[in-house]
Protein backbone atom coordinates (compact mmCIF):
# COMPACT_ATOMS: atom_id res chain seq x y z
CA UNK A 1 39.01 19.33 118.26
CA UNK A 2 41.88 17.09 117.89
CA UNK A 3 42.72 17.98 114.43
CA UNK A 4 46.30 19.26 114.04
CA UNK A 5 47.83 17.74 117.15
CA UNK A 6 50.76 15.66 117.18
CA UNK A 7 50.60 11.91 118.35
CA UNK A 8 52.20 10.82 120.65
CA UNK A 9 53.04 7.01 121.51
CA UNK A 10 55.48 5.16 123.88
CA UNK A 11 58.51 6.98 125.45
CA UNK A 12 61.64 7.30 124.10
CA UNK A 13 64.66 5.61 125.83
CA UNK A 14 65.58 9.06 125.86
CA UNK A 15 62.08 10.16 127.49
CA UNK A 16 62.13 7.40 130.14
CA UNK A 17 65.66 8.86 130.67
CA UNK A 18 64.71 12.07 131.59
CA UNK A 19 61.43 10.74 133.16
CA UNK A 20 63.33 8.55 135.55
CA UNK A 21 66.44 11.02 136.45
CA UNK A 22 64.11 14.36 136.73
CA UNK A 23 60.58 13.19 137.93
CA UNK A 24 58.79 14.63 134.89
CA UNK A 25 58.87 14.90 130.98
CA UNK A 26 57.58 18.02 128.83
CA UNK A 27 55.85 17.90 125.88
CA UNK A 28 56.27 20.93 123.88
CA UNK A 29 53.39 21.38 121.49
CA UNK A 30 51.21 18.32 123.29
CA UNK A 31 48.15 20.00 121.71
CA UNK A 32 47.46 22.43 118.59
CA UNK A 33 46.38 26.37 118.70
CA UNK A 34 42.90 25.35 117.77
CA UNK A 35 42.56 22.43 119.80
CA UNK A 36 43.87 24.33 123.11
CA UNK A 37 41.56 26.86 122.85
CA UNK A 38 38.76 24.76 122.04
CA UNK A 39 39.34 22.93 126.02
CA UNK A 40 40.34 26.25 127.15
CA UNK A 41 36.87 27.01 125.84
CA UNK A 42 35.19 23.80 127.09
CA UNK A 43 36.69 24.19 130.77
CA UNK A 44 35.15 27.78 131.16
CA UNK A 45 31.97 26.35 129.92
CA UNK A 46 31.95 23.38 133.15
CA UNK A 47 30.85 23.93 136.27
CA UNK A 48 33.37 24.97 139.10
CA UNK A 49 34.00 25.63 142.74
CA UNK A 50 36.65 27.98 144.65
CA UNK A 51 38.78 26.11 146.89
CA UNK A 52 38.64 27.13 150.26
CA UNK A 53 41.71 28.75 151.95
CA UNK A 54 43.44 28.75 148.42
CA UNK A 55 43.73 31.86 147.18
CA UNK A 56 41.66 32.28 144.13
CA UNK A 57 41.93 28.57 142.62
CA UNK A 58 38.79 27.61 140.73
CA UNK A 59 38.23 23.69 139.94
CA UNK A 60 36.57 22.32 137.67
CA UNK A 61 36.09 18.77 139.06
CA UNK A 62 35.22 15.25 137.10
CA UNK A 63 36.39 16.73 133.67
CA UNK A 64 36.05 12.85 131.93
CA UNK A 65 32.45 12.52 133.47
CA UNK A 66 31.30 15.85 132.84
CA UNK A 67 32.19 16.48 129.01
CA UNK A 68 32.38 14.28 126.22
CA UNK A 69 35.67 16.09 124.68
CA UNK A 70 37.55 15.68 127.33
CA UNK A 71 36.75 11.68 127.42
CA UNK A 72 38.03 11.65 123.96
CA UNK A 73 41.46 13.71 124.60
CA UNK A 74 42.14 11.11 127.81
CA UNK A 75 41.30 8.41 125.90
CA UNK A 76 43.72 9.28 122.94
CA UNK A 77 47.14 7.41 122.85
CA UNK A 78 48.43 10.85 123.35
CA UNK A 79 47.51 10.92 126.95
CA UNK A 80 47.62 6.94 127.62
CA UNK A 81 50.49 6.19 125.95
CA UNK A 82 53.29 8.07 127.57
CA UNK A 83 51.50 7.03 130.97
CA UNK A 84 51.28 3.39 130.03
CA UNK A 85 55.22 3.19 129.43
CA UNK A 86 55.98 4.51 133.14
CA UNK A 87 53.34 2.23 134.75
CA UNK A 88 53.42 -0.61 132.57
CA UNK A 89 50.46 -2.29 134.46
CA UNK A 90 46.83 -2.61 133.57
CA UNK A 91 45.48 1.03 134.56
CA UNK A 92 43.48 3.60 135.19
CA UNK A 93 42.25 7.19 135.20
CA UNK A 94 41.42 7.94 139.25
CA UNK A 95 40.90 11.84 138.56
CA UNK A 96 40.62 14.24 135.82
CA UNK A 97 40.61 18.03 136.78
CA UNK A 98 41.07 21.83 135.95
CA UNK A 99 42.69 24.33 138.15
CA UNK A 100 41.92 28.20 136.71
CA UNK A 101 43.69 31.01 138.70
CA UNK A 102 43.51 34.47 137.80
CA UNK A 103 45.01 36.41 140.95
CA UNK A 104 47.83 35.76 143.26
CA UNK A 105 47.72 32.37 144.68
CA UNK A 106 50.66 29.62 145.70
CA UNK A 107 50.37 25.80 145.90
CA UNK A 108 53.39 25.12 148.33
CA UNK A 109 55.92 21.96 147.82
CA UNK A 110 53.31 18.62 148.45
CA UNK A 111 54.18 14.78 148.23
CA UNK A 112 57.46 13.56 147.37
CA UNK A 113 58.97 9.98 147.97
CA UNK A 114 59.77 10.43 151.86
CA UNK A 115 57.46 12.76 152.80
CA UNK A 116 55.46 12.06 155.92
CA UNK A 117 51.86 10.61 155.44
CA UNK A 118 49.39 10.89 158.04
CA UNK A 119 46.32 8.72 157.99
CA UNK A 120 44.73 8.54 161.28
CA UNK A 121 45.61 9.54 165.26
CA UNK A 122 49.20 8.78 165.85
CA UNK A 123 49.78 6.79 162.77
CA UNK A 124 52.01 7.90 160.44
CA UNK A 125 54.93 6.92 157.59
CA UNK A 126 57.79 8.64 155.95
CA UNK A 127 57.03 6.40 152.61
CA UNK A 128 54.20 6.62 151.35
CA UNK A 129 53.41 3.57 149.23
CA UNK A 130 51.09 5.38 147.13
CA UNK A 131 53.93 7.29 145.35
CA UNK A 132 56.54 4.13 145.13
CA UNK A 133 57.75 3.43 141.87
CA UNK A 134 60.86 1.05 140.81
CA UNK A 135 62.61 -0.21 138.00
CA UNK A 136 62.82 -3.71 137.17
CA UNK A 137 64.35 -5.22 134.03
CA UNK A 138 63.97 -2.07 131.59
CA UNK A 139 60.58 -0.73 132.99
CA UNK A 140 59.68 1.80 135.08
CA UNK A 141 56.74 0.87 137.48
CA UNK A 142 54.57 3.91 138.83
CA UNK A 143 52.11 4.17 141.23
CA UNK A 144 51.08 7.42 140.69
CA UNK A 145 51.25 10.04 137.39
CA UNK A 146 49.76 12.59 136.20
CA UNK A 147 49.55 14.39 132.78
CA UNK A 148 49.18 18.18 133.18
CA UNK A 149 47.93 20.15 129.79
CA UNK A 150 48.65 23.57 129.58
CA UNK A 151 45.72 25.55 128.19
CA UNK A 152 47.50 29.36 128.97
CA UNK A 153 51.29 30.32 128.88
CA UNK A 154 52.89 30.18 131.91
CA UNK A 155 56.52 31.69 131.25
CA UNK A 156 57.40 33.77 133.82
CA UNK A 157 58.07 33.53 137.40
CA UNK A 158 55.45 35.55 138.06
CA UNK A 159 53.16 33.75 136.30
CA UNK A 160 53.16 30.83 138.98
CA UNK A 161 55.01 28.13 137.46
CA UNK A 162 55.51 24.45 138.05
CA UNK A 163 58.24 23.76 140.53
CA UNK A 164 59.85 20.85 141.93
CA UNK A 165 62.95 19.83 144.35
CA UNK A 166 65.61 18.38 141.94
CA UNK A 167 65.83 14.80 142.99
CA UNK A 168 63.37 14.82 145.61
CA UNK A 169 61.18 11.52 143.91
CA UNK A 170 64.39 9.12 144.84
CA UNK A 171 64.46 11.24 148.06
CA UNK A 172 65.32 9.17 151.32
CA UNK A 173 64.96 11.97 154.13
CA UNK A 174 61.23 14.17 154.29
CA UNK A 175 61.92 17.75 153.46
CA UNK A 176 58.99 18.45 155.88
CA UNK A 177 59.26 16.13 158.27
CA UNK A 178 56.99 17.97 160.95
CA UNK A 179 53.85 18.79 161.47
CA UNK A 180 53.40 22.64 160.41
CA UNK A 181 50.79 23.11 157.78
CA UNK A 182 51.36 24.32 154.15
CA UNK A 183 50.67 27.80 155.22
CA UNK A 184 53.44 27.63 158.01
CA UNK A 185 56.09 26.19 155.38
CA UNK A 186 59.20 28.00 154.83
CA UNK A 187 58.22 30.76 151.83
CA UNK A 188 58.46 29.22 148.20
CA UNK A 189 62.18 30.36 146.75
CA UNK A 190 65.45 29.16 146.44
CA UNK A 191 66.80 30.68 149.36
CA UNK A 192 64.79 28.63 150.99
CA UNK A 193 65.20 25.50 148.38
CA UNK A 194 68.26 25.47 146.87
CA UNK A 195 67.45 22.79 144.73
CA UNK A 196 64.18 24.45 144.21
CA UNK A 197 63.61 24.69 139.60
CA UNK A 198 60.73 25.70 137.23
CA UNK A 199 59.69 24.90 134.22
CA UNK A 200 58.23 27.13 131.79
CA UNK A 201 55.06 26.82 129.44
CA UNK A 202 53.38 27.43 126.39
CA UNK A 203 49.62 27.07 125.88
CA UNK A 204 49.33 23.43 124.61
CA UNK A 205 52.36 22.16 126.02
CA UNK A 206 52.13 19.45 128.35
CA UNK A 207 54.25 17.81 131.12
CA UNK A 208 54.29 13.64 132.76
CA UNK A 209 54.76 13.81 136.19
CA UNK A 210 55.86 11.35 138.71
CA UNK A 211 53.81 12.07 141.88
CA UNK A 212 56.70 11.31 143.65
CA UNK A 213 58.18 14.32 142.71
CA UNK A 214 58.12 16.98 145.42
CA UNK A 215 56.67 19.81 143.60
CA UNK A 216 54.23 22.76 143.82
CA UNK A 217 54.10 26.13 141.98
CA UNK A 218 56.07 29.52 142.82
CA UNK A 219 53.69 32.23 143.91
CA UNK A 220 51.34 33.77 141.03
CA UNK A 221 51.43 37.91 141.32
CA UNK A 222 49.94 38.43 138.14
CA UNK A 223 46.20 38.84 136.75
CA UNK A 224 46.16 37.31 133.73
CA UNK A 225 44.64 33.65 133.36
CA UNK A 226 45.95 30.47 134.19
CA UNK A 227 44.76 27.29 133.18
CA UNK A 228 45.82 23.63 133.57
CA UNK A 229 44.29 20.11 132.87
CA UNK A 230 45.08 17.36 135.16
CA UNK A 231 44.96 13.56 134.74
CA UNK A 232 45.71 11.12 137.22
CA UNK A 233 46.67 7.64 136.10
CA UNK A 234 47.62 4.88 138.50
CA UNK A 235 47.76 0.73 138.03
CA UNK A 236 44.08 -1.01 138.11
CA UNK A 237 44.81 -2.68 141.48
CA UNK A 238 45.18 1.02 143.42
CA UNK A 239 41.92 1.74 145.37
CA UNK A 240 40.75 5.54 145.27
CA UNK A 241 42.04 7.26 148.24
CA UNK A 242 40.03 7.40 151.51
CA UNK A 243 40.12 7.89 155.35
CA UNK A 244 39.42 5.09 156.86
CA UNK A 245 38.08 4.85 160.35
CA UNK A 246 40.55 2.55 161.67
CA UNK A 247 38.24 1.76 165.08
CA UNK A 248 34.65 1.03 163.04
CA UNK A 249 32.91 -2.19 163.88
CA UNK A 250 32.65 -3.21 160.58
CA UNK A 251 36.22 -3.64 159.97
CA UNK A 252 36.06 -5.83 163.44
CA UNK A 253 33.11 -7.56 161.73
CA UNK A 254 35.14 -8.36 158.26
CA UNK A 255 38.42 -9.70 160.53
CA UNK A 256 40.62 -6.48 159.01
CA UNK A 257 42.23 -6.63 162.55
């Protein structure tokens, strides 16, 4: 399956360049013909759920646990190496997951260095620590990236691309700094978001992604197939997201507060 592709190692200065001034890096030709089409193949064979309230996104959940070629792809200094020079920390995988859309569907504008973060009744931040990253002595330290693997071409507008705020992942103001929900958001253009870009695909390409990055994807209008693998990496010492009931006696019981 991995026959043909083209290592890749540590970033570039010029990489972490881009990386650090744009949010994200693209790697053209991440994967071979054969070997895309062999995961393209693979994800359709997993089992999947629709997302509620999401159009027609499909998700393929636990990709690592659930197939042995996908293990070995994550695994590969392909994947970990690029992630390993923007984290530079002992680290991890925390999720591994497909998205397949094949109708219209929109993921609207989510996280983004100063965007507001909710996490219980009244309680809320415009940072979210989760996302913070910094640079220190030559290195780049990330809380949060993810790898996204094209498996179909996604060149068009209309084909739903990637799409960011320029700038937004050293933001210090929220874009969204009330409380409307996704669906209530402003609709995805540039006349709304003048700083609003895409980036265009090829099956087998692949893009890094600082999670700090405000970014989403324009709205899809056409039929044909969309695929993406996504890998979350973050340093060893970030816990797994999760509410937390902020009133339970057991927290009283361990001292928390």
């Amino acid at each position: 399956m991995t026959s043909g592709t083209t290592p890749l190692h540590a970033l570039t200065d010029t990489e972490l360049y881009l990386f650090d001034t744009m949010g994200f890096i693209k790697f053209p030709g991440f994967l071979s013909r054969a070997a895309t089409q062999d995961l393209l193949a693979e994800t359709r064979s997993l089992p999947s759920r629709m997302m509620a309230g999401r159009g027609d996104k499909e998700r393929f959940d636990d990709l690592v646990g659930g197939s042995a070629v996908f293990a070995d792809l994550v695994h590969g200094d392909r994947v970990l190496g690029p992630a390993e020079s923007v984290i530079n920390q002992p680290f991890r995988m925390v999720e591994s997951y497909a998205l397949r859309r094949t109708g219209p569907s929109v993921f609207h504008l989510h996280n983004g260095h100063s965007e507001v973060l909710r996490y219980g009744a009244g309680r809320e931040v415009r940072r979210n620590m989760g996302l913070h990253h910094t640079y220190h002595d030559g290195r780049l330290y990330c809380l949060l990236v993810k790898t996204l693997v094209y498996l179909t071409d996604v060149v068009s507008d209309e084909d739903g691309p990637f799409c960011y705020l320029q700038g937004s992942h050293k933001a210090n103001f929220a874009r969204f700094p009330g409380e409307e929900p996704l669906a209530d958001r402003p609709p995805l253009n540039r006349e709304h978001f003048p700083s609003l870009a895409t980036v265009a695909v090829r099956a087998g390409d692949a893009l890094l992604l600082n999670e700090a990055l405000l970014h989403g994807t324009l709205p899809k209008t056409t039929t044909s197939e969309r695929v993406v693998l996504a890998f979350s990496f973050a340093p060893a010492f970030v816990a797994d997201w999760q509410e937390i009931d902020l009133t339970s006696t057991e927290l009283r019981r361990v001292g928390h507060y």
